[in-house]
Protein backbone atom coordinates (compact mmCIF):
# COMPACT_ATOMS: atom_id res chain seq x y z
CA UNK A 1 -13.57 98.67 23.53
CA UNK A 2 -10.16 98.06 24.76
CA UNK A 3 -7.61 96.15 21.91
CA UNK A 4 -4.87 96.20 24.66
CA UNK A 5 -2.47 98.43 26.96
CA UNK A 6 0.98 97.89 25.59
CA UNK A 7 4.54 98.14 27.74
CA UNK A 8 7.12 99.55 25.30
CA UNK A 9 10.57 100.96 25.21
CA UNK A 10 10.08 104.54 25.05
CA UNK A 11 13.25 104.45 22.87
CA UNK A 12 11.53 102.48 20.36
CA UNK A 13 8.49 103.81 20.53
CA UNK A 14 5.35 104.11 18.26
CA UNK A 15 7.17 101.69 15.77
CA UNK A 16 6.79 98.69 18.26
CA UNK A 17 3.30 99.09 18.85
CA UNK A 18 2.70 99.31 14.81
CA UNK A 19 4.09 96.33 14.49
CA UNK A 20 2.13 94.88 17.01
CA UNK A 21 -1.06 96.06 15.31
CA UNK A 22 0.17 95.31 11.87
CA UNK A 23 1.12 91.21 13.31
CA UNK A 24 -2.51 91.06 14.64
CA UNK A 25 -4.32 92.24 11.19
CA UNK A 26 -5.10 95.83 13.19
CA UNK A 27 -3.09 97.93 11.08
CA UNK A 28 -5.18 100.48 9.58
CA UNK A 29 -8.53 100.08 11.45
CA UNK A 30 -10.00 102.67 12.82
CA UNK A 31 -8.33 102.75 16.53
CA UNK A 32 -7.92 105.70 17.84
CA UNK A 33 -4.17 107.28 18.09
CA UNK A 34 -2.57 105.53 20.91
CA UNK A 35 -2.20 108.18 24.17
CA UNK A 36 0.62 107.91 26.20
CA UNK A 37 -0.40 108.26 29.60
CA UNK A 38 3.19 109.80 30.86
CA UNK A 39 4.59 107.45 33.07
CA UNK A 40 8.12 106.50 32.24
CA UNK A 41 10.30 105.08 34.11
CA UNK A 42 13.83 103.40 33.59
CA UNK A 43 13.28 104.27 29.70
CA UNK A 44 9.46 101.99 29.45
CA UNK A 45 6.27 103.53 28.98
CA UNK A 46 2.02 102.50 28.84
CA UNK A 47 0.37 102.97 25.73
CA UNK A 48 -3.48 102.36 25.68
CA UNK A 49 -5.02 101.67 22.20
CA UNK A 50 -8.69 102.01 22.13
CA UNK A 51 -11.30 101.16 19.51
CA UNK A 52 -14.99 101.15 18.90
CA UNK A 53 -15.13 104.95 20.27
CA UNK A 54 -17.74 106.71 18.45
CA UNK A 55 -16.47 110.54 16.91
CA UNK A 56 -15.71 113.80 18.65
CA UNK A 57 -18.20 116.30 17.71
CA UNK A 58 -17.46 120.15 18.24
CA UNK A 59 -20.42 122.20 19.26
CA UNK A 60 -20.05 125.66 18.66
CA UNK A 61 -23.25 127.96 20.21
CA UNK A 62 -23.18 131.00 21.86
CA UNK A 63 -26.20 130.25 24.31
CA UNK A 64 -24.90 128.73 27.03
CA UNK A 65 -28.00 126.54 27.49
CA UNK A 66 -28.36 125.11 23.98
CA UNK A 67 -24.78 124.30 24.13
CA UNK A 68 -25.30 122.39 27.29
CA UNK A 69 -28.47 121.03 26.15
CA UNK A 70 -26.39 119.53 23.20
CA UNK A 71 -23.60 118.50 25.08
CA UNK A 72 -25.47 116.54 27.22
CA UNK A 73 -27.74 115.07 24.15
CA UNK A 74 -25.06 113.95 22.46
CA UNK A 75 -23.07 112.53 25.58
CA UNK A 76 -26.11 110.26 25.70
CA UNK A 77 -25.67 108.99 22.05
CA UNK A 78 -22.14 108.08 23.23
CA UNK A 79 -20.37 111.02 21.71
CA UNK A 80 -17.14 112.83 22.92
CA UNK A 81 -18.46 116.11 23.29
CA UNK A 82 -16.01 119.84 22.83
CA UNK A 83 -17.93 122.59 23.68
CA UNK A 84 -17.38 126.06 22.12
CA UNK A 85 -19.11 130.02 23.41
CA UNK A 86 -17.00 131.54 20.33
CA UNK A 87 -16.12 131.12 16.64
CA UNK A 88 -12.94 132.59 17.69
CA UNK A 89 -12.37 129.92 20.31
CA UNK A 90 -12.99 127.09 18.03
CA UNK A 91 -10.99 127.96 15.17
CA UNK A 92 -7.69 128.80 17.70
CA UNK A 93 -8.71 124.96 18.96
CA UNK A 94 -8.82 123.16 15.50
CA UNK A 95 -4.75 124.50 14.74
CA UNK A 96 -3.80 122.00 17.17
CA UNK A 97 -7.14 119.24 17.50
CA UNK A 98 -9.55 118.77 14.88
CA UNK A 99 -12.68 117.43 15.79
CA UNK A 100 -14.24 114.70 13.18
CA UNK A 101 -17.22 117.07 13.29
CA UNK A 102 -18.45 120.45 13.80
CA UNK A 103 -21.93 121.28 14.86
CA UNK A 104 -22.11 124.78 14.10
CA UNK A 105 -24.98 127.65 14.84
CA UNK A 106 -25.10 130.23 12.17
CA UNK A 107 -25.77 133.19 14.14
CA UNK A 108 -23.53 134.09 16.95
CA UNK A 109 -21.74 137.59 17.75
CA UNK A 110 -18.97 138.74 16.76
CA UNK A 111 -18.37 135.47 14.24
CA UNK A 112 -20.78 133.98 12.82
CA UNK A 113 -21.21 130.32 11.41
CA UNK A 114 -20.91 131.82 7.98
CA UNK A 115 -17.77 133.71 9.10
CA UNK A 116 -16.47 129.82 10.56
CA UNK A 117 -17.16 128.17 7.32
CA UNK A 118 -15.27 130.73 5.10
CA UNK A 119 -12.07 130.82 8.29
CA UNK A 120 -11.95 126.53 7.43
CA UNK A 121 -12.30 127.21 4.06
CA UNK A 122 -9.13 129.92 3.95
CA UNK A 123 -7.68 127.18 6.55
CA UNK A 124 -8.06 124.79 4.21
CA UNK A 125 -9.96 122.64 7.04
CA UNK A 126 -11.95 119.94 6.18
CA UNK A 127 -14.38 119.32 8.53
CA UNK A 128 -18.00 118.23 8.18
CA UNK A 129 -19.92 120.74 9.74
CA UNK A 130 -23.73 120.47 10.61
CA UNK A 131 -25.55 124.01 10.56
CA UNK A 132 -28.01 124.69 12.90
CA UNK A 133 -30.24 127.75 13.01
CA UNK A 134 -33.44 128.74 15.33
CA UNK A 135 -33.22 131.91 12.27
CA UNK A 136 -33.96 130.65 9.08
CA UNK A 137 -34.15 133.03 6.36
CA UNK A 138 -34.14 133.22 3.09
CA UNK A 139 -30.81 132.19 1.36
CA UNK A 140 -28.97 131.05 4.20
CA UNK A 141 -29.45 127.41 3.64
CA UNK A 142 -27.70 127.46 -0.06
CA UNK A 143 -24.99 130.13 1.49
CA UNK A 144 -24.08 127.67 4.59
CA UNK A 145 -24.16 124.71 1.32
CA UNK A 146 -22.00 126.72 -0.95
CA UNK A 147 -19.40 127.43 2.13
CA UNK A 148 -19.22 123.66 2.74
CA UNK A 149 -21.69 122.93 5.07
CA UNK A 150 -22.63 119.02 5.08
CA UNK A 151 -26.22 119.45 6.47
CA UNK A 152 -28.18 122.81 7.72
CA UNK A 153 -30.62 121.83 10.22
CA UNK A 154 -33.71 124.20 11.57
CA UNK A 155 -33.66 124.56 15.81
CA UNK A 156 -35.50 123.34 17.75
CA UNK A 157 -33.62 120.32 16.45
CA UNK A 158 -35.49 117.01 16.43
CA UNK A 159 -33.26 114.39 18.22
CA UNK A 160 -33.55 111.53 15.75
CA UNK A 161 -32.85 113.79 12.95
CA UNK A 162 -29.73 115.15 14.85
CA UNK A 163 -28.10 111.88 15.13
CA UNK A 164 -29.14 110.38 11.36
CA UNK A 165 -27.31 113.53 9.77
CA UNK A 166 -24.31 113.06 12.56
CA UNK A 167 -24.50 109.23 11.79
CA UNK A 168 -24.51 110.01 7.80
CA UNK A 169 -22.32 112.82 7.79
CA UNK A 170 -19.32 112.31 10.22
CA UNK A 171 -17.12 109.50 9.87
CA UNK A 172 -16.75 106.92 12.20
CA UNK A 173 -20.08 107.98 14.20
CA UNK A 174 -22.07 104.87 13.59
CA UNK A 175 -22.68 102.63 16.20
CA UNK A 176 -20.14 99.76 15.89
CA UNK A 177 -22.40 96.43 15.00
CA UNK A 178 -23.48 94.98 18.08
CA UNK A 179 -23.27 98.30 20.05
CA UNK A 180 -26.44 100.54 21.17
CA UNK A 181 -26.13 104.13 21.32
């Protein structure tokens, strides 16, 4: 839902529109951050402030079906999707955008989901991540826990129990009241 687009002086920037928000009873809700669109001209610029969104949700899989097949799932739910081949891609991504969640498979080349968890771990990243494996075995479960993991879910993943642990686990990823997925 759209709370507004603002026309600011760019010299005064972000402080106007917190005011704005804060005069209104908006400060501190969960908007997301405003985006500057880059138009200026003769020292004004648009700001659009959005709420309502549901979260971003990483999904890191190295087959390039699944994470389509995901993608698109989630897209459906209302989801902004980021899509990830490597653990080496993701982890250069979250240094400059963190997701508010990770869906993560466990075994990949190269890195693997347990080599993700212990890379945000050393980061010191916190990010609830969602395991997903089509390779269960024995110990893995309590490893991915003891790493961090927030839920470790078996593939082929049921899509009602995808969305409940998204729903419980990352925040903001409820639908808002009055809202269907």
């Amino acid at each position: 839902m759209i709370i507004g687009i603002f026309l600011f002086d760019a010299r005064c920037g972000v402080p106007v529109i917190a005011r704005f928000l804060a005069t209104r009873g908006l400060a501190g809700k969960s908007l997301v951050k405003p985006r500057y669109n880059g138009l200026i001209k003769n020292g004004w610029a648009w700001w659009l402030v959005m709420s309502g969104g549901k979260s971003t949700i990483a999904v890191l899989d190295d087959e390039s079906k699944m994470r389509a097949a995901l993608g698109r799932l989630l897209g459906t739910h209302g989801y902004t999707v980021e899509l990830f081949e490597t653990g080496e891609d993701f982890l250069e991504s979250v240094q400059h955008h963190l997701p508010d969640c990770l869906l993560l498979d466990l075994h990949m080349p190269r890195t693997t989901g347990f080599d993700v968890l212990q890379a945000m771990n050393s980061m010191r990243i916190q990010l609830p991540a969602i395991v997903v494996t089509g390779h269960d075995e024995p110990g893995n479960a309590e490893r991915a826990y003891e790493l961090g993991a927030a839920a470790y879910l078996l593939k082929p993943l049921d899509e009602s129990i995808l969305v409940d642990a998204i729903e419980r686990i990352c925040p903001g990823s409820a639908p808002q009241s009055g809202q269907s997925p």
